[in-house]
Protein backbone atom coordinates (compact mmCIF):
# COMPACT_ATOMS: atom_id res chain seq x y z
CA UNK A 1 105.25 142.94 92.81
CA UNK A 2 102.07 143.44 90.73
CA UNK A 3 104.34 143.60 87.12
CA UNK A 4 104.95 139.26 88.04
CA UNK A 5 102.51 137.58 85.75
CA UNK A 6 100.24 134.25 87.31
CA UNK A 7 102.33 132.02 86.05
CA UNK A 8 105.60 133.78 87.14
CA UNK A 9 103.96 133.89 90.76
CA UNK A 10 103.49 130.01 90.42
CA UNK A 11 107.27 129.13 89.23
CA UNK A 12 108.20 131.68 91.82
CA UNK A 13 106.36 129.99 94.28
CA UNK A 14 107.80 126.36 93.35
CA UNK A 15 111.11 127.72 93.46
CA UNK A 16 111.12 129.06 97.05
CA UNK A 17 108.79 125.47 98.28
CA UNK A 18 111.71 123.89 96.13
CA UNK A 19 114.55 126.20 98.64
CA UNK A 20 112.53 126.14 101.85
CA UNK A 21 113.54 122.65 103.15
CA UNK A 22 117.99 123.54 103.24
CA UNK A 23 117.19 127.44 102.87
CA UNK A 24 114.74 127.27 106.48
CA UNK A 25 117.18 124.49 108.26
CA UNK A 26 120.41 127.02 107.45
CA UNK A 27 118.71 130.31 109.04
CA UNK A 28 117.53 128.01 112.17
CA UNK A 29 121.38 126.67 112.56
CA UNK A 30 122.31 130.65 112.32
CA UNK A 31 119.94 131.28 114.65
CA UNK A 32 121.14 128.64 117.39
CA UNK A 33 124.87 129.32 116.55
CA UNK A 34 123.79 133.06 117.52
CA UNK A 35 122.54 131.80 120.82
CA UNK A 36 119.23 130.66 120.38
CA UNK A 37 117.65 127.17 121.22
CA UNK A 38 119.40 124.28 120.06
CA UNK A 39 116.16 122.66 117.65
CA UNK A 40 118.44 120.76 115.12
CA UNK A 41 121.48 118.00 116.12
CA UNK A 42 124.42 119.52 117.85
CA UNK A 43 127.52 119.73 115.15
CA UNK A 44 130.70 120.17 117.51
CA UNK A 45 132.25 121.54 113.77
CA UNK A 46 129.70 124.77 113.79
CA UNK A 47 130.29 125.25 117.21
CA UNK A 48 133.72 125.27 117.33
CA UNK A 49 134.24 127.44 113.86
CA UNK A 50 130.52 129.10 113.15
CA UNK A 51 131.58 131.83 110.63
CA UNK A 52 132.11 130.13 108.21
CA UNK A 53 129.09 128.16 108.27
CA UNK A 54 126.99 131.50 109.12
CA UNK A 55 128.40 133.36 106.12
CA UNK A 56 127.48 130.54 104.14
CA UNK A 57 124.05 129.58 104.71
CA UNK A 58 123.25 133.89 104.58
CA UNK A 59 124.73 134.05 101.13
CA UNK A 60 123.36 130.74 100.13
CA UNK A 61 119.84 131.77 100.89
CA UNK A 62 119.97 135.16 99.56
CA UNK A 63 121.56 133.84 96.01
CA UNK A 64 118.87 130.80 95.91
CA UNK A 65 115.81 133.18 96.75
CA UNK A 66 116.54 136.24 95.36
CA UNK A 67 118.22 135.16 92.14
CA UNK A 68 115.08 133.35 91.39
CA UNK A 69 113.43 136.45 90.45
CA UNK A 70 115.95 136.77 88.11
CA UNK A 71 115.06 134.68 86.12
CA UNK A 72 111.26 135.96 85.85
CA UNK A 73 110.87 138.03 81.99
CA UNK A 74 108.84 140.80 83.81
CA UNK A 75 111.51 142.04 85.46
CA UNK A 76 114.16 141.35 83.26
CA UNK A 77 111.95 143.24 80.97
CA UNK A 78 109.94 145.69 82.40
CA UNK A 79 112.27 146.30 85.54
CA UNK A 80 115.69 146.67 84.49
CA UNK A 81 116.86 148.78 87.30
CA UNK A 82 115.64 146.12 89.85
CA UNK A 83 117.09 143.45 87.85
CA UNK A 84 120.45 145.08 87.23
CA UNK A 85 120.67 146.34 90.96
CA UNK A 86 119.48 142.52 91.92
CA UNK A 87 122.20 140.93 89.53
CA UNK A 88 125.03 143.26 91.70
CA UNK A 89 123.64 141.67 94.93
CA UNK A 90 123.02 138.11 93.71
CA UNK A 91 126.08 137.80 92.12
CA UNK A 92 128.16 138.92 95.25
CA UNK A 93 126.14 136.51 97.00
CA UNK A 94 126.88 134.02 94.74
CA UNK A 95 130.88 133.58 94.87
CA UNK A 96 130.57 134.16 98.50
CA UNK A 97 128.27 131.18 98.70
CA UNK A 98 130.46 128.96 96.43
CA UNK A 99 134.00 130.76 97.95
CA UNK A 100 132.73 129.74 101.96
CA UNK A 101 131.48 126.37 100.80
CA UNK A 102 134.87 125.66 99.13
CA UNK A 103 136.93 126.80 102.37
CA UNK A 104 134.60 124.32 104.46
CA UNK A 105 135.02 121.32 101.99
CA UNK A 106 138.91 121.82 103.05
CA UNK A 107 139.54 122.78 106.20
CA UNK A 108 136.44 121.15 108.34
CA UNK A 109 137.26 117.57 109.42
CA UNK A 110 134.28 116.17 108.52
CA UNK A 111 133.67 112.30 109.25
CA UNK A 112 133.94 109.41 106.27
CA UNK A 113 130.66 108.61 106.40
CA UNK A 114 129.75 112.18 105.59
CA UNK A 115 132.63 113.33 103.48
CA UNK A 116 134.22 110.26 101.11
CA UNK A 117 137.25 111.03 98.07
CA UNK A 118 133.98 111.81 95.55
CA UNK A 119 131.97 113.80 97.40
CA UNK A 120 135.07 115.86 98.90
CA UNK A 121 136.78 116.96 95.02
CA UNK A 122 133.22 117.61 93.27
CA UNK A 123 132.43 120.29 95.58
CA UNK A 124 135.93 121.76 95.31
CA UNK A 125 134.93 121.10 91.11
CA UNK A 126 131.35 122.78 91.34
CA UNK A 127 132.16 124.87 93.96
CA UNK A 128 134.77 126.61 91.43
CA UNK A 129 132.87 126.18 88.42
CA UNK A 130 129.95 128.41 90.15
CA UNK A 131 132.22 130.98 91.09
CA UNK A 132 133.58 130.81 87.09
CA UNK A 133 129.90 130.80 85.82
CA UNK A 134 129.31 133.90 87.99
CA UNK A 135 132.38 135.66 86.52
CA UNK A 136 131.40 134.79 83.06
CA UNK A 137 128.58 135.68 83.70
CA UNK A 138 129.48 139.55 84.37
CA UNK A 139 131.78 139.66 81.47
CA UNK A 140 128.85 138.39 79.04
CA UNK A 141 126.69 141.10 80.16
CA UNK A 142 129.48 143.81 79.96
CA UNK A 143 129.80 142.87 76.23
CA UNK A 144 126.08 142.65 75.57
CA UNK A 145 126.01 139.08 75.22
CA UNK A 146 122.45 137.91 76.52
CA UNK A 147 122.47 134.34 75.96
CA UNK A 148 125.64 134.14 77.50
CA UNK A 149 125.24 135.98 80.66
CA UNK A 150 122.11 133.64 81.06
CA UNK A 151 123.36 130.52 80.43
CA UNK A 152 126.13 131.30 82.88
CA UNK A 153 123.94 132.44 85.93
CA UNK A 154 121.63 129.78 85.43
CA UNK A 155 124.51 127.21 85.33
CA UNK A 156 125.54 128.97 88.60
CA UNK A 157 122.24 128.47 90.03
CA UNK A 158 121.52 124.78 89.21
CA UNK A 159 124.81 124.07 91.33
CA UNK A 160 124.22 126.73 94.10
CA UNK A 161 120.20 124.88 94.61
CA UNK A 162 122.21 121.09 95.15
CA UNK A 163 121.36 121.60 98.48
CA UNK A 164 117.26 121.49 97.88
CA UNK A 165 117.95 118.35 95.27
CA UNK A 166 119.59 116.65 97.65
CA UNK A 167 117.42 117.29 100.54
CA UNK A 168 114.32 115.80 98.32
CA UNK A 169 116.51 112.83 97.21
CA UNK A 170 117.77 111.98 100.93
CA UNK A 171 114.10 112.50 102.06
CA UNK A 172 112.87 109.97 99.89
CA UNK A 173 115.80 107.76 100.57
CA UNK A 174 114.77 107.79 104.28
CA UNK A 175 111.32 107.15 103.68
CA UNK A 176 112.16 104.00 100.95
CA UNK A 177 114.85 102.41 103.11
CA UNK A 178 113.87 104.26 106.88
CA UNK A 179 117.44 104.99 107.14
CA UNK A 180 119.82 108.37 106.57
CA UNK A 181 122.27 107.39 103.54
CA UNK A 182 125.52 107.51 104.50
CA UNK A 183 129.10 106.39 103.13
CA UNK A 184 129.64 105.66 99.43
CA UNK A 185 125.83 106.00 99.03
CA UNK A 186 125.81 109.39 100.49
CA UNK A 187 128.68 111.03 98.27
CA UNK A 188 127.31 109.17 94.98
CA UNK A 189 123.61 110.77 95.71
CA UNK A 190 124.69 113.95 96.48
CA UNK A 191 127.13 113.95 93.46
CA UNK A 192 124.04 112.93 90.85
CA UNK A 193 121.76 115.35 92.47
CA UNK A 194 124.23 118.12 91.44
CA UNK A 195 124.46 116.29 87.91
CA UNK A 196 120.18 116.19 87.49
CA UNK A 197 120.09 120.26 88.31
CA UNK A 198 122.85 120.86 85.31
CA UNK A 199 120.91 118.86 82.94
CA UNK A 200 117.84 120.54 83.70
CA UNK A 201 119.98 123.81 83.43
CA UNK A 202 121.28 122.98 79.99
CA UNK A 203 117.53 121.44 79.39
CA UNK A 204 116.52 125.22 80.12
CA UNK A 205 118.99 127.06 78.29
CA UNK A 206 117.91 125.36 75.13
CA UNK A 207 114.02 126.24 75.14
CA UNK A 208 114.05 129.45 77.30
CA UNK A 209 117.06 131.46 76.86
CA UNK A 210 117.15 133.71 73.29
CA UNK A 211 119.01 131.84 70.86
CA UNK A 212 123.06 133.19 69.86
CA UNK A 213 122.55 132.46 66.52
CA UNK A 214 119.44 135.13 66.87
CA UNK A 215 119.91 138.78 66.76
CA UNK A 216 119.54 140.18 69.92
CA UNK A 217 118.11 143.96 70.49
CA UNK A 218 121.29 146.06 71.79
CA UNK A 219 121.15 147.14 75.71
CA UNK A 220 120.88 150.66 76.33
CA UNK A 221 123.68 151.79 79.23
CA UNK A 222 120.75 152.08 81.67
CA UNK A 223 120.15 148.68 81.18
CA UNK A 224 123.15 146.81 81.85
CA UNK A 225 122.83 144.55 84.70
CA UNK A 226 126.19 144.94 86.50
């Protein structure tokens, strides 16, 4: 992709170090779940019910990777058939990240050390506010509303990359206190991890996205995203 500016090709390049950590442990559970060697802890709950947990970590991945280019101005600017044939795939991926997430917050049994009362409804919470964003989203862009179908998918994204913030929190956690939080701790970490990406989010909306009170050039049919 020689149209991706230096600097694009560095915050590209942050963003998938940022994903690599959750992204690279999913696609190795996938890969043991489809057979291969057993490299990370045995879970008895992806053993006994892996699809859900292998459509997740797919669509996960494929939102938090791909979507980053999204957010890149050469293509939204200079490649608006990749980014509106992108948006379709990334935004499919999306609500089937947030849709299998939500079934697994309900119907896995998961232990109280790793699953408390807070941790348990703010995923239900984000996990339908992503899928909302994402539909928003879709209808901004239908009506030509820029700002809005921005705002929305990078809402979407701050909650769908929890999984990297919270990795890099627990991480340092372990290394601080040489032990895996767990409990109370766990749910209220992974709860303000969620909370940090949103402010950055609304942080980012502010500076980067064009402003609504701006006129915005009209989109030609050929460039509508979905």
């Amino acid at each position: 992709m020689k149209f991706l500016s230096k600097l694009e090709w560095t915050i590209l390049a942050l963003i998938f170090v940022y994903s690599f950590i959750p992204s690279f442990g999913g696609l190795l559970r996938v890969l043991e779940l489809a057979g291969g060697p057993m490299i990370a802890p045995e879970n008895q709950q992806a053993l006994s019910d892996p699809l859900p947990i292998i459509v997740h970590i797919l669509s996960s991945f494929l939102f938090c990777i791909i979507g980053a280019l999204q957010f890149m101005p050469s293509i939204r600017h200079n490649q608006p058939a990749m980014h509106r044939e992108f948006g379709r795939i990334i935004a499919l991926a999306g609500c089937i990240s947030a849709t299998s997430g939500l079934w697994m917050t309900h119907f896995y049994a998961f232990p109280e050390q790793l699953q408390g009362d807070l941790l348990y409804w703010a995923r239900l919470a984000l996990g339908s506010m992503m899928i909302g964003f994402i539909v928003w989203a879709v209808i901004a862009i239908r009506s030509r509303n820029i700002f809005r179908h921005g705002a929305s998918m990078l809402r979407a994204y701050a909650i769908a990359q929890g999984a990297s913030t919270q990795t890099i929190i627990g991480i340092g956690w372990i290394i601080i206190f040489n032990k895996e939080p767990l409990g109370p701790v766990r749910d209220t970490m992974m709860v303000l991890a969620w909370g940090l990406n949103l402010v950055v989010a609304e942080v980012l909306i502010g500076r980067l996205l064009p402003s609504k009170k701006r006129p915005i050039k009209a989109i030609t049919h050929d460039e509508n995203i979905i």
